[in-house]
Protein backbone atom coordinates (compact mmCIF):
# COMPACT_ATOMS: atom_id res chain seq x y z
CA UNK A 1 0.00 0.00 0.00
CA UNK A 2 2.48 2.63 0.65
CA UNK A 3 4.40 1.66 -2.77
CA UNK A 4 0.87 2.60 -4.54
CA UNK A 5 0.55 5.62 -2.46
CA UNK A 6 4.02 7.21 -3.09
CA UNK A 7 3.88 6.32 -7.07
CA UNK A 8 0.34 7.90 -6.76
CA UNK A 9 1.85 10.92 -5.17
CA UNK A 10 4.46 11.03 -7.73
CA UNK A 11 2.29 10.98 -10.40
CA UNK A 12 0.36 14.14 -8.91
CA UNK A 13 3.74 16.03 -8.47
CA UNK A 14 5.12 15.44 -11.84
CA UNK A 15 1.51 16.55 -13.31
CA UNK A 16 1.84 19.65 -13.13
CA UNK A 17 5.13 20.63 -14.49
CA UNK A 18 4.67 18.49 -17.63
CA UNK A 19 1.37 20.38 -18.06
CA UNK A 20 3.53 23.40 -17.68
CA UNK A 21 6.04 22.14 -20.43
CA UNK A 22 3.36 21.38 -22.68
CA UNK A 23 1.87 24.85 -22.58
CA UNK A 24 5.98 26.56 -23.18
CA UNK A 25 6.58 23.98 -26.18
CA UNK A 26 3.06 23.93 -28.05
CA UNK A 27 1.92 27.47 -27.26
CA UNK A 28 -0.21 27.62 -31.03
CA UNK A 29 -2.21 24.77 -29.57
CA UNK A 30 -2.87 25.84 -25.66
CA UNK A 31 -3.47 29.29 -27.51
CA UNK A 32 -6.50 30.02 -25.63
CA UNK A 33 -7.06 27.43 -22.97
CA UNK A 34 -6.93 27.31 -19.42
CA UNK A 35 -4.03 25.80 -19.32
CA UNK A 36 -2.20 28.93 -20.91
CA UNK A 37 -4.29 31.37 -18.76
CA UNK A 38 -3.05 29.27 -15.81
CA UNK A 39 0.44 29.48 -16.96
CA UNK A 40 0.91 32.23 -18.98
CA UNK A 41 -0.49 35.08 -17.05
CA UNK A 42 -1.72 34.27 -13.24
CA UNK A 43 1.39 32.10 -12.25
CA UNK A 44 4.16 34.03 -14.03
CA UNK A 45 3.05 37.10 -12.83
CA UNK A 46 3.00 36.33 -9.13
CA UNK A 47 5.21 37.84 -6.88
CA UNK A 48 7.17 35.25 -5.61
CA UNK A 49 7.20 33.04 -8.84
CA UNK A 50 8.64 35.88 -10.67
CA UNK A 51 11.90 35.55 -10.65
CA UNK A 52 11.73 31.70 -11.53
CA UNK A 53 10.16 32.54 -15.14
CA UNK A 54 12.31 35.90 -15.87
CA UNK A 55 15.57 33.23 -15.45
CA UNK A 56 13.88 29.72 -16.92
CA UNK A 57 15.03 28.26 -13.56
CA UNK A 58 11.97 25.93 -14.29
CA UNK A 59 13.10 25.44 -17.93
CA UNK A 60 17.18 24.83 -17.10
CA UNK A 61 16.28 22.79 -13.90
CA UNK A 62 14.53 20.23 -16.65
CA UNK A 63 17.30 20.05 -18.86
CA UNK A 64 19.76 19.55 -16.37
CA UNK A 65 17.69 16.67 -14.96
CA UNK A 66 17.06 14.67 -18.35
CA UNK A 67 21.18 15.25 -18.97
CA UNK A 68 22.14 13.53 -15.73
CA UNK A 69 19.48 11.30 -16.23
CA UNK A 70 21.06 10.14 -19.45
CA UNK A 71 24.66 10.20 -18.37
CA UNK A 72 24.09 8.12 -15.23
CA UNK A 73 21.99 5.79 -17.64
CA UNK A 74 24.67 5.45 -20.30
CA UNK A 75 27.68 5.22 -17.52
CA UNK A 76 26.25 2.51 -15.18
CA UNK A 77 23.29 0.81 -17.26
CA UNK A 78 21.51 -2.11 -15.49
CA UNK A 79 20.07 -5.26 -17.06
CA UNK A 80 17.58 -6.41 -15.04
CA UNK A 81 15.99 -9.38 -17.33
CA UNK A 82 19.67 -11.01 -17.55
CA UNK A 83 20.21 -10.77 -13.91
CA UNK A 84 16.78 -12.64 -13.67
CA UNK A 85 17.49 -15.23 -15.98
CA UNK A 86 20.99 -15.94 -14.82
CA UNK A 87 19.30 -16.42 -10.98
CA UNK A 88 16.46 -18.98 -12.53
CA UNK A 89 19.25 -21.36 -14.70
CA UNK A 90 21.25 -21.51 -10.97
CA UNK A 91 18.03 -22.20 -9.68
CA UNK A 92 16.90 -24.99 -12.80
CA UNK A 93 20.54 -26.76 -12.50
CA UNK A 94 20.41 -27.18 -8.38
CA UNK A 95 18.56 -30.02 -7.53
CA UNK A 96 16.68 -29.00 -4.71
CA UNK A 97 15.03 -26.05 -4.05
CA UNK A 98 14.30 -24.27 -1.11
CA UNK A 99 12.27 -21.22 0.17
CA UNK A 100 14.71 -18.85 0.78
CA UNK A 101 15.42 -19.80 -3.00
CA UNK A 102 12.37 -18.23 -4.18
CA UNK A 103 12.31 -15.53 -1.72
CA UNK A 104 15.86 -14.63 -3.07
CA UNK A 105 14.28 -13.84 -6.72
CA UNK A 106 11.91 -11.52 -5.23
């Protein structure tokens, strides 16, 4: 239960900025919806959020995300499907299998 309540919380905090992206990159198709209203004239114009959309702190803070992303995924890439399969032809050439066998490829 709390693995479905933190990836539903996850998907509610990532909502929003992607909505926000949306509206930046396609503005000739959120032209006059409420998204762009949202975006493009109540948020950026608030006080405190001001200084976030004059710099693209929002925009930069995005790019430098999806470029560590794909350096730390390039650098140290994980194969999760081979790892499995090696663990179930260990477990397929051993005789006897126990519990803790099982419980291991969970």
């Amino acid at each position: 239960m709390n693995a479905f309540l933190f990836n539903t919380w996850f998907i509610l905090i990532c909502a929003l900025p992607t909505t926000q992206f949306c509206v930046y990159a396609f503005p000739y198709y959120s032209a006059d919806s409420q998204a762009s209203v949202m975006f493009g004239t109540q948020i950026r114009y608030m006080k405190w959020f001001r200084y976030f959309y004059t710099n693209n702190v929002f925009i930069i803070a995005m790019i430098i995300i999806a470029v560590i992303s794909a350096l730390v995924f390039t650098i140290c890439p994980t194969n999760k499907a081979d790892e499995i399969e090696n663990k179930l032809k260990t477990l397929a050439t051993t005789t006897s299998t126990s519990l803790k066998d099982i419980d291991d490829l969970r």
